[in-house]
Protein backbone atom coordinates (compact mmCIF):
# COMPACT_ATOMS: atom_id res chain seq x y z
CA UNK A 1 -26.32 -0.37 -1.50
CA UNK A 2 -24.02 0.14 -4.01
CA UNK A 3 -19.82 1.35 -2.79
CA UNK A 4 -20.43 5.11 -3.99
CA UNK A 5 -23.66 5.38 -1.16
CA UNK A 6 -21.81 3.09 1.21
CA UNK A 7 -18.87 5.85 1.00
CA UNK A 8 -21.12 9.00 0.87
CA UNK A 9 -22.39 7.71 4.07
CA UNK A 10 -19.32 6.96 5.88
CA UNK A 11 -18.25 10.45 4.49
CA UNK A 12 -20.99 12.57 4.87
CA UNK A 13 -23.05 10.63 7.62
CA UNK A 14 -20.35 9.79 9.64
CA UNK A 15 -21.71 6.03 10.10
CA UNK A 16 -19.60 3.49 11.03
CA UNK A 17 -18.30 0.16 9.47
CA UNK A 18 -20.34 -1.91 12.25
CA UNK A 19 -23.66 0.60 11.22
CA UNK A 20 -23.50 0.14 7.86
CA UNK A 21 -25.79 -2.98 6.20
CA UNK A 22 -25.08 -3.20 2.75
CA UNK A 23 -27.41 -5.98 1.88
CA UNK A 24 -30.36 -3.25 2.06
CA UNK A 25 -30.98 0.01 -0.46
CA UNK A 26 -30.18 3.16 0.24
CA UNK A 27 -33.70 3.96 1.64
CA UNK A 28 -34.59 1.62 3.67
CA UNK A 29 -31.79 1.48 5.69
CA UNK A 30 -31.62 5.76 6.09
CA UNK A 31 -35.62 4.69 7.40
CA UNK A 32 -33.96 2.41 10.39
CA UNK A 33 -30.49 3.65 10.75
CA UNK A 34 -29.78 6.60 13.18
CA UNK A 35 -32.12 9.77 12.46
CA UNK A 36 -29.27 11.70 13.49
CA UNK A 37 -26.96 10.89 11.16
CA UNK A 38 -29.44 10.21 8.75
CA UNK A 39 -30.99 13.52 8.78
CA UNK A 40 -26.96 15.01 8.35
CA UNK A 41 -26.76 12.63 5.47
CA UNK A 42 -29.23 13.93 3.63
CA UNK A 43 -28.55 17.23 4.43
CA UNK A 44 -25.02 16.92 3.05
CA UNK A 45 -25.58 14.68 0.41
CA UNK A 46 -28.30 15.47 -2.22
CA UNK A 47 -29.14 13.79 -5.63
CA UNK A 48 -27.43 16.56 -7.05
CA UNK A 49 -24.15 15.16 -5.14
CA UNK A 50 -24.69 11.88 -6.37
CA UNK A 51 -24.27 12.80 -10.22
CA UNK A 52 -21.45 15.34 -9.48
CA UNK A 53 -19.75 12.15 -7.91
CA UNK A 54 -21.05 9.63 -10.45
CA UNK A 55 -19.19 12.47 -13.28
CA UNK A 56 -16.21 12.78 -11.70
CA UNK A 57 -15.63 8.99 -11.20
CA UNK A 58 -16.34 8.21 -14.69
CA UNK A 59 -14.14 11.65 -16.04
CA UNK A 60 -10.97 10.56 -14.11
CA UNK A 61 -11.86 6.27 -14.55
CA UNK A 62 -12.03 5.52 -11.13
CA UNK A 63 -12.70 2.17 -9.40
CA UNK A 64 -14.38 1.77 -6.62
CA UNK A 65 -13.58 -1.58 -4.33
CA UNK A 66 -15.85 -2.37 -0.99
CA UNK A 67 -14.65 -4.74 2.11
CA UNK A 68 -16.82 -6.99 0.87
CA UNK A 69 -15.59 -7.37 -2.96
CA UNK A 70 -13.57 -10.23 -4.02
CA UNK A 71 -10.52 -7.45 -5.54
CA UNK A 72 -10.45 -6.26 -1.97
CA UNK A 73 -6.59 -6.15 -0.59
CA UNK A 74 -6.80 -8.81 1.97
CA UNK A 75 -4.04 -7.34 4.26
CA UNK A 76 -6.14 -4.35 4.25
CA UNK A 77 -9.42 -6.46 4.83
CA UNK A 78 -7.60 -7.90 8.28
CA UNK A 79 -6.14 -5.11 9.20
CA UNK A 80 -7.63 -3.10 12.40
CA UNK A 81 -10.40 -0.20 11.00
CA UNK A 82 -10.36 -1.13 7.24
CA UNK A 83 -11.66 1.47 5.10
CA UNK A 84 -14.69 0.29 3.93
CA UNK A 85 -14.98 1.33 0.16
CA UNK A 86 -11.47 2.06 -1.46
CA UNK A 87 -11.26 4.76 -4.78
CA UNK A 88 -8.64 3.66 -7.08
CA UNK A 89 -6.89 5.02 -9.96
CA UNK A 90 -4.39 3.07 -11.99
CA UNK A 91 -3.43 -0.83 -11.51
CA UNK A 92 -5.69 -1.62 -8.57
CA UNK A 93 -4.06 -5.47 -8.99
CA UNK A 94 -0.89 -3.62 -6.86
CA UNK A 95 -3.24 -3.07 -4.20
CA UNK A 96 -3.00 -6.84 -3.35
CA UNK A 97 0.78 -7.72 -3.85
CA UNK A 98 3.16 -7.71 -1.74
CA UNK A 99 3.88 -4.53 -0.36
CA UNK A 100 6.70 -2.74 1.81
CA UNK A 101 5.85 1.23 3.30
CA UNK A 102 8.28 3.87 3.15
CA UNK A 103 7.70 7.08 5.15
CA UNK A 104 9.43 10.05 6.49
CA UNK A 105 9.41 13.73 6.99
CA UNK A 106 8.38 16.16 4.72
CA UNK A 107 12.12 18.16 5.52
CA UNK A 108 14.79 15.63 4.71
CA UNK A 109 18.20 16.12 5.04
CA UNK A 110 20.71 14.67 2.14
CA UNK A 111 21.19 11.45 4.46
CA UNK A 112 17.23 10.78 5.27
CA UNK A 113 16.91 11.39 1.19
CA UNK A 114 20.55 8.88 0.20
CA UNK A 115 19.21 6.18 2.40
CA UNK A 116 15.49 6.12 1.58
CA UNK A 117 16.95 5.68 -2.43
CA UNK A 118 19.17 2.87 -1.15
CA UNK A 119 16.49 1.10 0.37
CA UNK A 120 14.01 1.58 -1.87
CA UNK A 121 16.07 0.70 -5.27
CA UNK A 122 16.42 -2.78 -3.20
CA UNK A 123 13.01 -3.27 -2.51
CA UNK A 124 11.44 -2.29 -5.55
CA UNK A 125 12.82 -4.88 -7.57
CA UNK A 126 10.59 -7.50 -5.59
CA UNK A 127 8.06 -5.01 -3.92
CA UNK A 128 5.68 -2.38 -4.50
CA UNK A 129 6.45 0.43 -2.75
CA UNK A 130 3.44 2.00 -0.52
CA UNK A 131 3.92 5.98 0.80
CA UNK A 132 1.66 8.71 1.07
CA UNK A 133 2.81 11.06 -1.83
CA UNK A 134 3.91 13.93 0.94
CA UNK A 135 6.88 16.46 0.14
CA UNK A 136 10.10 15.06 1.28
CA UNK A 137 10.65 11.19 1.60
CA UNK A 138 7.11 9.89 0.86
CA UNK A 139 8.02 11.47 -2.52
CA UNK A 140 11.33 10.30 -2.86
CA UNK A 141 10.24 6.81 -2.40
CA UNK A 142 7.75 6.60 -4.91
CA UNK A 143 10.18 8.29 -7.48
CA UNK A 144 13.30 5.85 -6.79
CA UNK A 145 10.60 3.53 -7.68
CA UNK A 146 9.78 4.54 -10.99
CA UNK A 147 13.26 5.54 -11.60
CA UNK A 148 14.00 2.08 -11.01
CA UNK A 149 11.56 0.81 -13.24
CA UNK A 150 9.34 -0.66 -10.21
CA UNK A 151 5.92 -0.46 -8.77
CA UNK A 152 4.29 2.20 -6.63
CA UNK A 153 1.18 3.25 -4.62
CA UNK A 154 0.21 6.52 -3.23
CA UNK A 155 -2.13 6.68 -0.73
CA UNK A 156 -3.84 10.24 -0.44
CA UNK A 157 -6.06 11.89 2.03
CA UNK A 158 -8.00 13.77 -0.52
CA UNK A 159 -10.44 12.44 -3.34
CA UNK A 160 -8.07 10.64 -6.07
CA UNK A 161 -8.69 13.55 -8.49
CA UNK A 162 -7.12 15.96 -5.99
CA UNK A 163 -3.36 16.59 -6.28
CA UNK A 164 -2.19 17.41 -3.14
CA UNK A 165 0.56 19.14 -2.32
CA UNK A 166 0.28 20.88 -6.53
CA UNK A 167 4.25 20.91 -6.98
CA UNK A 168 3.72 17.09 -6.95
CA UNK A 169 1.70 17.27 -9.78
CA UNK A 170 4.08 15.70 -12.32
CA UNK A 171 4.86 13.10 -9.33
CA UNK A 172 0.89 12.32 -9.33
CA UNK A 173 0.66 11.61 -13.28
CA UNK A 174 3.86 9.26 -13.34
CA UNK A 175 2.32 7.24 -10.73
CA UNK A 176 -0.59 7.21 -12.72
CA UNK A 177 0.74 5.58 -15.87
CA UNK A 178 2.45 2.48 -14.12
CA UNK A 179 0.82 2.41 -10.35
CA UNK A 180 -1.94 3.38 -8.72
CA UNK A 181 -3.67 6.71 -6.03
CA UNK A 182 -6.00 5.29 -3.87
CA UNK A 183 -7.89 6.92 -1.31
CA UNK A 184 -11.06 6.36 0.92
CA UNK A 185 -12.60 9.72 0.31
CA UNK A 186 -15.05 10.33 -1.81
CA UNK A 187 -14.51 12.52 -5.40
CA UNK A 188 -13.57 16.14 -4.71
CA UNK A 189 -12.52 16.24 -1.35
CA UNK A 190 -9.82 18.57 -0.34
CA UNK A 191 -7.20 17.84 2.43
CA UNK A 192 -7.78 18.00 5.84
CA UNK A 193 -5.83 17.76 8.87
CA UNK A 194 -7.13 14.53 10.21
CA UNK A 195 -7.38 13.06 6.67
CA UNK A 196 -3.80 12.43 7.00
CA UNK A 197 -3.31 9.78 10.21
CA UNK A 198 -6.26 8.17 8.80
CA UNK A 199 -4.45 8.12 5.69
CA UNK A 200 -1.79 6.16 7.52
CA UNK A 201 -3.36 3.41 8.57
CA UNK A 202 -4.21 2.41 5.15
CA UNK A 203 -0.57 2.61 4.58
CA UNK A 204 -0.08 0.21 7.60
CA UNK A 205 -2.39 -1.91 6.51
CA UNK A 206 -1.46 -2.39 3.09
CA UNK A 207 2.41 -3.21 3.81
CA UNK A 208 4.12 -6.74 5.03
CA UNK A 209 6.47 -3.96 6.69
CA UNK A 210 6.86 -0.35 7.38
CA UNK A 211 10.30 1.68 7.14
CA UNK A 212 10.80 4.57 8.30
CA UNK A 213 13.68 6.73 6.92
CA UNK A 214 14.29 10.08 8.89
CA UNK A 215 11.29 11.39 10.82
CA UNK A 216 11.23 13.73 13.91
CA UNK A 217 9.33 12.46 17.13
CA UNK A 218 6.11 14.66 15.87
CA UNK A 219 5.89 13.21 12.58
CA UNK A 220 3.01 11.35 10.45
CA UNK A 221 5.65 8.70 9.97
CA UNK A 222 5.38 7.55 13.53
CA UNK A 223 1.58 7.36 13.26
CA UNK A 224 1.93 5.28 10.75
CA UNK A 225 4.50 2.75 12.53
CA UNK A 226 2.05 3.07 15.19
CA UNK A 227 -1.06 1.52 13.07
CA UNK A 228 1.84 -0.93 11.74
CA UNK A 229 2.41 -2.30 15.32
CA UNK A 230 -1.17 -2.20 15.83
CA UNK A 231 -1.45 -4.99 13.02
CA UNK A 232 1.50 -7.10 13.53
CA UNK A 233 3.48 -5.38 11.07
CA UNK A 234 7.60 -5.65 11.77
CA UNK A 235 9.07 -1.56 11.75
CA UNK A 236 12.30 -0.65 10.46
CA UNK A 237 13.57 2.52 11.24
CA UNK A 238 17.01 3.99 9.95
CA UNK A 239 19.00 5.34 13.09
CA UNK A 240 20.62 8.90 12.88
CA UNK A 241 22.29 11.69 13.76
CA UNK A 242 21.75 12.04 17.91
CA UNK A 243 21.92 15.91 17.63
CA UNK A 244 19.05 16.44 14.65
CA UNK A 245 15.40 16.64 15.34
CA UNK A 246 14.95 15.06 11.91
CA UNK A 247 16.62 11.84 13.74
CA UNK A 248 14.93 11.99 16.62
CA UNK A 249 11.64 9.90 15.66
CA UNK A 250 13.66 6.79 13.99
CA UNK A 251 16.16 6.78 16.68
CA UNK A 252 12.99 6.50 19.29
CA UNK A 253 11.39 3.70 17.09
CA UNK A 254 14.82 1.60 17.43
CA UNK A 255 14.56 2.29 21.21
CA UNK A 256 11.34 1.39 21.55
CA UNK A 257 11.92 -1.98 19.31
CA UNK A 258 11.85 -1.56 15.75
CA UNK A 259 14.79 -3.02 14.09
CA UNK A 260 17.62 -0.77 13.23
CA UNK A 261 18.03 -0.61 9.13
CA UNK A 262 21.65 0.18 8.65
CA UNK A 263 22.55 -1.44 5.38
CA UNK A 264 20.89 -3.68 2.67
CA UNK A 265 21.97 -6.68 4.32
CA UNK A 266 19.22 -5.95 6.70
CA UNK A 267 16.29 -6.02 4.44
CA UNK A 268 18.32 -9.25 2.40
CA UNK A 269 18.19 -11.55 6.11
CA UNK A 270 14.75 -10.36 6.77
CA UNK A 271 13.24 -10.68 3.34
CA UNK A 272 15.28 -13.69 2.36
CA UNK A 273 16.36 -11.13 -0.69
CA UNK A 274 19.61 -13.36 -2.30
CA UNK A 275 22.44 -11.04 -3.06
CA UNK A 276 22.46 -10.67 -6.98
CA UNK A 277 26.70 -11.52 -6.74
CA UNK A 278 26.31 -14.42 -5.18
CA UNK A 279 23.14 -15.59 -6.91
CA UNK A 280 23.67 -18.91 -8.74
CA UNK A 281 20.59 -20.88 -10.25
CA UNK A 282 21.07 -24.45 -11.22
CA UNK A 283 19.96 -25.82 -14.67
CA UNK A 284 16.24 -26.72 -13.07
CA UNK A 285 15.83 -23.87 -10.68
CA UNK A 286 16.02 -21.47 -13.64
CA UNK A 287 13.34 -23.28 -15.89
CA UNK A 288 11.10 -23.00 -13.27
CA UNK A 289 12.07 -19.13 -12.61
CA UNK A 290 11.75 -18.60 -16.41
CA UNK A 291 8.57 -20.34 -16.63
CA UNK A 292 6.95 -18.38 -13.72
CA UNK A 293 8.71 -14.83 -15.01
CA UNK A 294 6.32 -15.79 -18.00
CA UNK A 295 3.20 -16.08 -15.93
CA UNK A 296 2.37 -16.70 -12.54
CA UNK A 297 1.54 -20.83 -12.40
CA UNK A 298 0.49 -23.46 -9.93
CA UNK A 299 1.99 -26.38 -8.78
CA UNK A 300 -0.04 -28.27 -11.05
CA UNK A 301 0.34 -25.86 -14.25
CA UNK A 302 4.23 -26.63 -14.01
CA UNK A 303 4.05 -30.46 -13.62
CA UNK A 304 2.49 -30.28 -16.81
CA UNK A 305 4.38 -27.61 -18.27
CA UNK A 306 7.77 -29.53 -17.56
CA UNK A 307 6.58 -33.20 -17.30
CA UNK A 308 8.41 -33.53 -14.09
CA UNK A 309 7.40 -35.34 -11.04
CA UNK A 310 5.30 -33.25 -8.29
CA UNK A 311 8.14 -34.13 -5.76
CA UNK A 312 10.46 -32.88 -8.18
CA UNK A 313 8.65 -29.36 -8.99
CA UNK A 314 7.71 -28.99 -5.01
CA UNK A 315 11.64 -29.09 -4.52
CA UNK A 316 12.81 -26.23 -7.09
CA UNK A 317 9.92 -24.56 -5.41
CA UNK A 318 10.77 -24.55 -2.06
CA UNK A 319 14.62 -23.58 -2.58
CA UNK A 320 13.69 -20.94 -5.19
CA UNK A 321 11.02 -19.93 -1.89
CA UNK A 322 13.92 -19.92 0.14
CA UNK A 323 16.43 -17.82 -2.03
CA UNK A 324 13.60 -15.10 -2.41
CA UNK A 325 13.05 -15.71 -5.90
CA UNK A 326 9.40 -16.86 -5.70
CA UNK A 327 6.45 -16.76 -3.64
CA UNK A 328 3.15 -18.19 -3.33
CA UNK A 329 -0.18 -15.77 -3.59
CA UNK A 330 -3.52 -16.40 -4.55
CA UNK A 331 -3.54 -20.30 -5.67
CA UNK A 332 0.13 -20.08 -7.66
CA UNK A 333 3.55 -19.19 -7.71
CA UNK A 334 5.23 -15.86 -8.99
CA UNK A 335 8.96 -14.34 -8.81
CA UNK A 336 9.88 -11.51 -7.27
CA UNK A 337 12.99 -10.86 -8.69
């Protein structure tokens, strides 16, 4: 089966990751799969549903990525209830970097919106930054983001050719032109309540971390911690004011564990994120940084490049590693700074 009837089944059959068998065509496994859902599949989703979706995916350039493709993001592949075919818009290679989630309420108050921009111009200097492109501080992360000149991802529950809310409309195209919308529902869909927890596990899964800025106890933003916990993902949560409801759901996550975010310094000791004062290269740690700031290499790609010994290159490595300059993904070495 190919992703687009692997996602109008999910969608419209309701079938579920363990039902699906993607080795077989569309036919034969409707034949043998559950006549229930089968029948509501093909009630709900005719061959004239197929080239409506087919049109809109190639109007709007969309990509679609299954569980089982190589370009999958593999912290999404092992995190709990992966989405099993992804539509993507934009840069789909951000999808498997190194990623930190930022959410909050859609009602900030001037502190929950100061301290997500502190946090985030940090971050996205060496992260892409993952939110759900909601009113409030999903929004303000991903635009300290671009502001900043970094890296973003919104992950919607509609179809990726569905701005929703419409006032973030100039948000949506911005993202567009330097990140990427991704979402696991199929081309035209329209927003539903429970779209949106679901929504927030792909956040989860995504991120190395989630932070949560200002949320009340009733919030999406706590949902999402939730699926964070769920897959061994570290929360942050930025402590407030005792006496506002907007504080209420950060100041329960630092009760119940996460770790309190009260200054940069926090996300520099957990990150290993060197301060950019006191940041001091020596003459061979920065010809390795400015060799890998070129391209990403491996180990092997810089002996060459520099004609150094491996022991030599390993060592640069590891204290560049250590000083949050560099890390190691997918066979090589890249900075993050």
């Amino acid at each position: 089966m190919t992703p687009l009837e692997i996602a109008l089944l999910v969608y419209h059959g309701g079938y579920r990751f363990s039902e699906l068998e993607p080795h077989l065509e569309l036919k034969a496994f409707l034949e043998h799969s559950d006549p229930k859902k089968a029948q509501k599949f093909r009630e709900r989703c005719n061959e004239e549903e197929f080239e409506r979706q087919k049109f809109l995916i190639e109007k709007y350039d969309v990509r679609l990525i299954s569980f089982w493709d190589d370009s999958y993001p593999e912290s999404l592949r092992k995190s709990k209830f992966p989405p099993v075919v992804l539509f993507v818009r934009g840069d789909d290679s951000l999808l498997r970097k190194s990623c930190v989630g930022v959410v909050g309420t859609r009602k900030p108050t001037g502190y929950g919106i100061s301290v997500t921009r502190r946090f985030v111009g940090l971050l996205c200097e060496r992260f892409v930054i993952v939110s759900g492109m909601a009113l409030g501080i999903d929004s303000v992360a991903h635009r300290e983001a671009l502001e900043r000149g970094g890296k973003t991802v919104a992950v919607l529950g509609t179809g990726v050719d569905v701005i929703y809310p419409k006032s973030n409309k100039d948000l949506f195209i911005r993202i567009l032109e330097s990140g990427c919308v991704v979402s696991e529902y199929p081309m035209g869909i329209r927003p539903q309540k429970y779209h949106f927890p679901a929504r927030n596990r792909i956040i989860a899964g995504l991120s190395k971390a989630i932070i949560v800025t200002e949320a009340p106890v009733r919030s999406g933003a706590l949902i999402t911690a939730k699926f964070a916990v769920e897959n061994g993902r570290d929360v942050f949560a930025v402590p407030g004011d005792i006496d506002r409801s907007t504080s209420e759901g950060t100041n329960y996550l630092v009760k119940s564990g996460a770790y309190p975010l009260t200054d940069e310094e926090d996300l520099r000791l957990y990150f290993g994120i060197a301060s950019k004062k006191d940041l001091s290269l020596d003459p061979a740690q920065k010809m390795v940084f400015e060799s890998l700031k070129v391209s990403p290499k491996s180990v092997d790609e810089l002996i060459e490049e520099l004609k150094w010994d491996v022991s030599e290159v390993l060592r640069v490595i590891s204290e560049l590693e250590l000083m949050g300059l560099v890390e190691f993904t997918g066979g090589t070495y890249r900075t993050l700074g």
